[in-house]
N, C-alpha and C. Protein backbone atom coordinates (compact mmCIF):
# COMPACT_ATOMS: atom_id res chain seq x y z
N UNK A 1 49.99 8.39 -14.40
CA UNK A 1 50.02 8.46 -15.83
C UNK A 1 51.40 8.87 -16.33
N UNK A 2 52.27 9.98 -15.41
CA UNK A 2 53.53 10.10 -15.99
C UNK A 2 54.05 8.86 -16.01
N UNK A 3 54.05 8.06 -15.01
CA UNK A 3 54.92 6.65 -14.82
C UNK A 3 54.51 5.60 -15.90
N UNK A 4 53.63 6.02 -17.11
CA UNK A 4 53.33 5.57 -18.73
C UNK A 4 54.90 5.23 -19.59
N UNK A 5 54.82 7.21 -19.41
CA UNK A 5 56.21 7.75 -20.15
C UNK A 5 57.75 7.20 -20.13
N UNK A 6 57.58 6.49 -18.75
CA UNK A 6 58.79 6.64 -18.24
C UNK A 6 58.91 4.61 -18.65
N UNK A 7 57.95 3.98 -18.51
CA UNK A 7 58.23 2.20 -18.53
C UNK A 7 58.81 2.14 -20.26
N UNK A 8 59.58 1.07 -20.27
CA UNK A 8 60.08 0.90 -21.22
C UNK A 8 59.13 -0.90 -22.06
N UNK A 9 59.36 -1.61 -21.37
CA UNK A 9 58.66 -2.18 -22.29
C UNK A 9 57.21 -2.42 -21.77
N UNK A 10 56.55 -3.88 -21.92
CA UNK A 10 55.12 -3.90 -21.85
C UNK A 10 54.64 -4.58 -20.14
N UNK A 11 55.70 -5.10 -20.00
CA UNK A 11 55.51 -5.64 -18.50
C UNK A 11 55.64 -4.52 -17.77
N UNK A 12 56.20 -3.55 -18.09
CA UNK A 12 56.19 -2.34 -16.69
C UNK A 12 55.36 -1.93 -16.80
N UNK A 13 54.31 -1.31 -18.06
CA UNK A 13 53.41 -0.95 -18.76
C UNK A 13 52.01 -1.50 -17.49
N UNK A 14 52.08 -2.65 -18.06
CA UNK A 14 51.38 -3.85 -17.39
C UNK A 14 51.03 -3.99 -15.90
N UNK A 15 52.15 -3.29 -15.46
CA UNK A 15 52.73 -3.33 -13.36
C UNK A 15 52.01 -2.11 -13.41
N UNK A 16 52.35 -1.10 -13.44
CA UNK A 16 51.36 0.12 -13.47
C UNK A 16 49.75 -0.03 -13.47
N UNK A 17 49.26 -0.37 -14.89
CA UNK A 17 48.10 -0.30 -15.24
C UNK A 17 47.16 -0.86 -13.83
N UNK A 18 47.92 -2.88 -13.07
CA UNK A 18 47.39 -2.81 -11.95
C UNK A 18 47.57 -2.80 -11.37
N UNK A 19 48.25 -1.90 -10.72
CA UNK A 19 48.64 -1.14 -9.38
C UNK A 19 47.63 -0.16 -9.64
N UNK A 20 47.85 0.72 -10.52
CA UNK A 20 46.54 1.83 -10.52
C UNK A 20 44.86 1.36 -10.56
N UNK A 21 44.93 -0.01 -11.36
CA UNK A 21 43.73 -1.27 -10.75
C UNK A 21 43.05 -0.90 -9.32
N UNK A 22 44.29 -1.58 -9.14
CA UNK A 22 43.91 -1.93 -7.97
C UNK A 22 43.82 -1.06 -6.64
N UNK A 23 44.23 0.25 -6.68
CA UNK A 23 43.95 1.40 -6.20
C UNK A 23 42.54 2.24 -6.09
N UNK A 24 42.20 1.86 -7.90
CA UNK A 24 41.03 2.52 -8.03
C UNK A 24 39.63 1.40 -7.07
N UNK A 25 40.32 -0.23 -7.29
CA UNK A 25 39.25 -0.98 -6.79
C UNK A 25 39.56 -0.54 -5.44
N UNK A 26 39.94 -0.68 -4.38
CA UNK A 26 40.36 -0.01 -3.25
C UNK A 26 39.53 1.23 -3.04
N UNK A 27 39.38 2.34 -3.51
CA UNK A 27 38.85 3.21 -3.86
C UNK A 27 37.22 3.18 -3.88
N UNK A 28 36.89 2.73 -4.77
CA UNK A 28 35.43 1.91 -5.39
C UNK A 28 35.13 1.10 -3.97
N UNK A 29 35.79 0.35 -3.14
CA UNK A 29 35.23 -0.91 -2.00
C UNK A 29 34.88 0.39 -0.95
N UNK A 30 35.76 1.04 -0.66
CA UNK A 30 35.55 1.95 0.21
C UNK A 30 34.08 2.74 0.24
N UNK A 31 34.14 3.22 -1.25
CA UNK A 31 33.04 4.36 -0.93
C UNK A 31 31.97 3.63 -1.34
N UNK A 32 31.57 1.86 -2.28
CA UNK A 32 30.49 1.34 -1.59
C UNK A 32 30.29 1.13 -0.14
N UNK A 33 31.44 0.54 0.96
CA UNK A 33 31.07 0.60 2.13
C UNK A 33 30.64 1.53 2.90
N UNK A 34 30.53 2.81 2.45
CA UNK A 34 30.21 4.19 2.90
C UNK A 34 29.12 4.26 2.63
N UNK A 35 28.71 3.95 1.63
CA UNK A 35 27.00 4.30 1.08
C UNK A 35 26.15 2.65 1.59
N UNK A 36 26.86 1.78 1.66
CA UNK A 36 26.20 0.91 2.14
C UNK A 36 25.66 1.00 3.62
N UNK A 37 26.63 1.34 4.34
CA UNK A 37 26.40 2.20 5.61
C UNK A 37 25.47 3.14 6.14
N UNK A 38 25.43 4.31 4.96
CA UNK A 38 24.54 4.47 4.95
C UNK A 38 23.35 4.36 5.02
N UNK A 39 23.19 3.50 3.59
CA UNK A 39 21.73 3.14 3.59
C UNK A 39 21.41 2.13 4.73
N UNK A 40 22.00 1.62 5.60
CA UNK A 40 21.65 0.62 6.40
C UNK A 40 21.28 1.47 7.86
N UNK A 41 21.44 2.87 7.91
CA UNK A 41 21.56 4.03 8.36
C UNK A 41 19.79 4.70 8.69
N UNK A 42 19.85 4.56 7.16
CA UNK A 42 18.85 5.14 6.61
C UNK A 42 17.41 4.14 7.09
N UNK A 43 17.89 2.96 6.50
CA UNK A 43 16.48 2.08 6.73
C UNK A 43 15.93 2.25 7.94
N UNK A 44 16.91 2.13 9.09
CA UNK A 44 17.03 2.16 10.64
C UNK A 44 15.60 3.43 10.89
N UNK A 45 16.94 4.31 10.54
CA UNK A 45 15.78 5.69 11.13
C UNK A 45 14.67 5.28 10.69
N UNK A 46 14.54 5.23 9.05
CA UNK A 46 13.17 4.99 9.16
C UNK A 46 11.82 4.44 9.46
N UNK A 47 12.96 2.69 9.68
CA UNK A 47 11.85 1.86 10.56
C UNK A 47 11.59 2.41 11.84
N UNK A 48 12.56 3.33 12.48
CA UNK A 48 12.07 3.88 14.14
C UNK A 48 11.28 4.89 14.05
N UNK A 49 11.26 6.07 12.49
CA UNK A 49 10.15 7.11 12.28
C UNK A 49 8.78 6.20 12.49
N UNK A 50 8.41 5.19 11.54
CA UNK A 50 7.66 4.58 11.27
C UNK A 50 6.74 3.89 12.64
N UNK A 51 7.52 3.52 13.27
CA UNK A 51 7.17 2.86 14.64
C UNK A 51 6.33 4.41 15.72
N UNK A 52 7.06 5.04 15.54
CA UNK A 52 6.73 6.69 16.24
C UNK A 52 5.76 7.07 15.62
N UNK A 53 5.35 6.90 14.49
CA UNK A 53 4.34 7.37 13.50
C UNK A 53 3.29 6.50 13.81
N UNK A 54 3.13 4.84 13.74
CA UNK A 54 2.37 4.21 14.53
C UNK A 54 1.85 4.31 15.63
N UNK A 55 2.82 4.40 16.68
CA UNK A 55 2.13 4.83 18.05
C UNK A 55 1.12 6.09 18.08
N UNK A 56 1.98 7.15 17.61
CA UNK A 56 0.99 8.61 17.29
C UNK A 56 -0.56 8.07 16.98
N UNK A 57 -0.58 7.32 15.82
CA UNK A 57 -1.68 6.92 15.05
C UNK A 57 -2.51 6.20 15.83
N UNK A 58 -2.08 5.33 16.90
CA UNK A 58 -3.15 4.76 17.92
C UNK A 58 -3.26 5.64 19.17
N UNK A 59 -2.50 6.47 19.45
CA UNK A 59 -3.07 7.33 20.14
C UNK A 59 -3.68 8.25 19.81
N UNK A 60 -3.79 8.77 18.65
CA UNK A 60 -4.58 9.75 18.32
C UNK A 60 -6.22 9.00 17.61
N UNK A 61 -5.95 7.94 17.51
CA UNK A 61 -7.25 7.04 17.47
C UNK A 61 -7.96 7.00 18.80
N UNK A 62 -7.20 6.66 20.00
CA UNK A 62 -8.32 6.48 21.44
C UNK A 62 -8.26 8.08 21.64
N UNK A 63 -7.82 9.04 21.45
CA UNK A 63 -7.92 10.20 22.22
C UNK A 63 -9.25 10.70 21.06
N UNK A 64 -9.02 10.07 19.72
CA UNK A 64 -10.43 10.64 19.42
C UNK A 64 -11.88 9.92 19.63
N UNK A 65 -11.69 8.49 20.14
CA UNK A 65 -12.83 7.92 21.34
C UNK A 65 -12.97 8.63 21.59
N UNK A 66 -12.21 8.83 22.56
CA UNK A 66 -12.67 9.69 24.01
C UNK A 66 -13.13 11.15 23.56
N UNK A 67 -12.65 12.07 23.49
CA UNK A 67 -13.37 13.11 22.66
C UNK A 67 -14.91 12.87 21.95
N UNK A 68 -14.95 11.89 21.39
CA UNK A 68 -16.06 11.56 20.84
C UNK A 68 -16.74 11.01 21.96
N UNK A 69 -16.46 10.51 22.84
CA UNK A 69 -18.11 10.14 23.80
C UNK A 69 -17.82 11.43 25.00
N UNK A 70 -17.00 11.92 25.07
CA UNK A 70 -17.05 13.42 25.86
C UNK A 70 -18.06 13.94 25.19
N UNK A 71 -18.24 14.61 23.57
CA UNK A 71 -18.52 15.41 23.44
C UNK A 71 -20.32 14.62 23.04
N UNK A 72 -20.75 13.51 22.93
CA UNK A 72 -22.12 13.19 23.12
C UNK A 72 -22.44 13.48 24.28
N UNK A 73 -21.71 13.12 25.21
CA UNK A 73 -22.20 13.16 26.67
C UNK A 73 -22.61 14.41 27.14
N UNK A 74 -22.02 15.65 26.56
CA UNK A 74 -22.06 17.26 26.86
C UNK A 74 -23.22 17.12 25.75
N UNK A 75 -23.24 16.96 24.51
CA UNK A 75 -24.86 17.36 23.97
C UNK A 75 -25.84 17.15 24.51
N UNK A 76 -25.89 15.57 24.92
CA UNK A 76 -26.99 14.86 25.86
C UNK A 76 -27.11 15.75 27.10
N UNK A 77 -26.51 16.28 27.88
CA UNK A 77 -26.67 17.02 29.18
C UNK A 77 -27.07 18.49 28.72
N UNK A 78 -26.79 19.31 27.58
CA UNK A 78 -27.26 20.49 26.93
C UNK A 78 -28.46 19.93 26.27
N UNK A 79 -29.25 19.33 25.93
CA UNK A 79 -30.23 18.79 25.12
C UNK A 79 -31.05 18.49 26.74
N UNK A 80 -31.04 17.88 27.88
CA UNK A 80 -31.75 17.59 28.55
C UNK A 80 -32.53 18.66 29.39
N UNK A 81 -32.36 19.63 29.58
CA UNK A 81 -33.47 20.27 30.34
C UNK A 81 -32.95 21.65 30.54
N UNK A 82 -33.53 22.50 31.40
CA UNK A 82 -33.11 23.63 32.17
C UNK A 82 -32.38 24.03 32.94
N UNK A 83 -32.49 23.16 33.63
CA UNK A 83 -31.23 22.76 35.05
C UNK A 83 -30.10 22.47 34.83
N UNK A 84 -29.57 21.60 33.51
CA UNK A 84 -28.46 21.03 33.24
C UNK A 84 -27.77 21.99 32.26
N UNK A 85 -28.68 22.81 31.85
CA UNK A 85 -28.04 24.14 31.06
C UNK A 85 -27.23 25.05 31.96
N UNK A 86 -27.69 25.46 32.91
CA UNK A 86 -27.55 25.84 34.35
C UNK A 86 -25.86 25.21 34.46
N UNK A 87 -26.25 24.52 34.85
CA UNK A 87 -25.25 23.59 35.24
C UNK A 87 -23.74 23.76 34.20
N UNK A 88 -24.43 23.61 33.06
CA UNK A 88 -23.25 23.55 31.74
C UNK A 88 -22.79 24.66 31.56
N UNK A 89 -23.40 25.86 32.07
CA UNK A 89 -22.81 27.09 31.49
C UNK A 89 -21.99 27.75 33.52
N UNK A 90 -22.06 26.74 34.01
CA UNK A 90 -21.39 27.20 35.70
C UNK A 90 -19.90 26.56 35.06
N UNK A 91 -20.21 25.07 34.79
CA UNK A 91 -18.76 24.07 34.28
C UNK A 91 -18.35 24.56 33.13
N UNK A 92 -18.65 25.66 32.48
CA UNK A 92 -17.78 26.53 31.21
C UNK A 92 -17.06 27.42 31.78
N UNK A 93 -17.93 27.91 32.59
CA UNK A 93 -17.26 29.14 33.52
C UNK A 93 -15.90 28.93 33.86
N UNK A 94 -16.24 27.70 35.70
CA UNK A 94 -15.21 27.26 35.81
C UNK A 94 -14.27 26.70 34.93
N UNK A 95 -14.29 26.05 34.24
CA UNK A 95 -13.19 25.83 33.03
C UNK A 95 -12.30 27.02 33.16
N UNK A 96 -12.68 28.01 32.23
CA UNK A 96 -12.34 29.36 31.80
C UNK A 96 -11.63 29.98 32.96
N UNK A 97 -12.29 30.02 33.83
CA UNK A 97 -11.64 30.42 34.94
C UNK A 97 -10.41 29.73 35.72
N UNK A 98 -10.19 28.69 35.46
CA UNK A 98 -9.07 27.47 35.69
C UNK A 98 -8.11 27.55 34.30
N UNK A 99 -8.18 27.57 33.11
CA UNK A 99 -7.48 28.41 32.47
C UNK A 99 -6.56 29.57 32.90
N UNK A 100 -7.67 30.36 32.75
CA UNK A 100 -6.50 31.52 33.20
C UNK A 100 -6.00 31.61 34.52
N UNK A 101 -6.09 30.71 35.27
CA UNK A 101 -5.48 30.57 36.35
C UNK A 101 -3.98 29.91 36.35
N UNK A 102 -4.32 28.53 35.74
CA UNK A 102 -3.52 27.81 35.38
C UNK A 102 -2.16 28.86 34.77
N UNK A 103 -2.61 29.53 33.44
CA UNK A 103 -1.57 30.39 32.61
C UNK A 103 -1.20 31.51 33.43
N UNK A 104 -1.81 32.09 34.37
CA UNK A 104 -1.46 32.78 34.81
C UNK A 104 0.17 32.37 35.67
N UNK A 105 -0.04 31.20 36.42
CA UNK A 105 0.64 30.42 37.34
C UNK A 105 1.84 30.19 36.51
N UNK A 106 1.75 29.30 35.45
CA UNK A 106 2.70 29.38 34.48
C UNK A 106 3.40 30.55 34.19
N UNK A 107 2.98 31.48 34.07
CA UNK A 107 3.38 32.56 33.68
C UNK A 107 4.15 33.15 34.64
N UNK A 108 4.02 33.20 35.61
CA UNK A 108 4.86 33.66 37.06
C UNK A 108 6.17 32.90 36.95
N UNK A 109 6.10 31.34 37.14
CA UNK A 109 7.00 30.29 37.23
C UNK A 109 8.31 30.65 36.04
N UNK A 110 7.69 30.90 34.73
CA UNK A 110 8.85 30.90 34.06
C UNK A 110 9.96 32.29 34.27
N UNK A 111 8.95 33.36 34.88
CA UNK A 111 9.90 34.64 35.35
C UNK A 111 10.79 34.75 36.09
């Protein structure tokens, strides 16, 4: 802007104005290519969140199959008789007891 003060007639006037043009467009190309970048950045991740978010979603669909005919199959065997009660409350046990075995083991390992 000092270099206004200083041109004398309208053509220097003129040389300035685009030079500083064309600086500012320079300027302007740049930091769209930055944000364009970006966003091309952006879409990415998100189509790969999206894909990760999918998979989750079908696996957490068969793991709740499965859960779901596990856990008929344990009513049906608690619903059937005397013996299988027997039975269901030995395989709770053990569970429980394989638990804290398990954590226990863990628990050593990381010390």
């Amino acid at each position: 802007m000092a270099d206004w003060a200083r041109a004398q007639n309208s053509g220097a006037v003129e040389e300035i104005l685009d030079r500083e043009n064309k600086r500012m467009t320079d300027s302007l190309a740049s930091k769209v290519t930055r944000l364009k970048s970006l966003a091309l950045d952006i879409d990415r991740d998100t189509e790969d969140q999206n894909r990760y978010l999918d998979g989750m979603d079908s696996d957490f669909t068969s793991m709740t199959g499965l859960l779901t005919g596990s856990v008929k199959r344990f009513s049906t065997m608690a619903r059937s008789g005397r013996d299988n009660r027997k039975l269901l409350c030995s395989v709770a046990v053990a569970l429980v007891v394989v638990f804290f075995i398990l954590s226990y083991l863990l628990s050593r390992t990381r010390t």
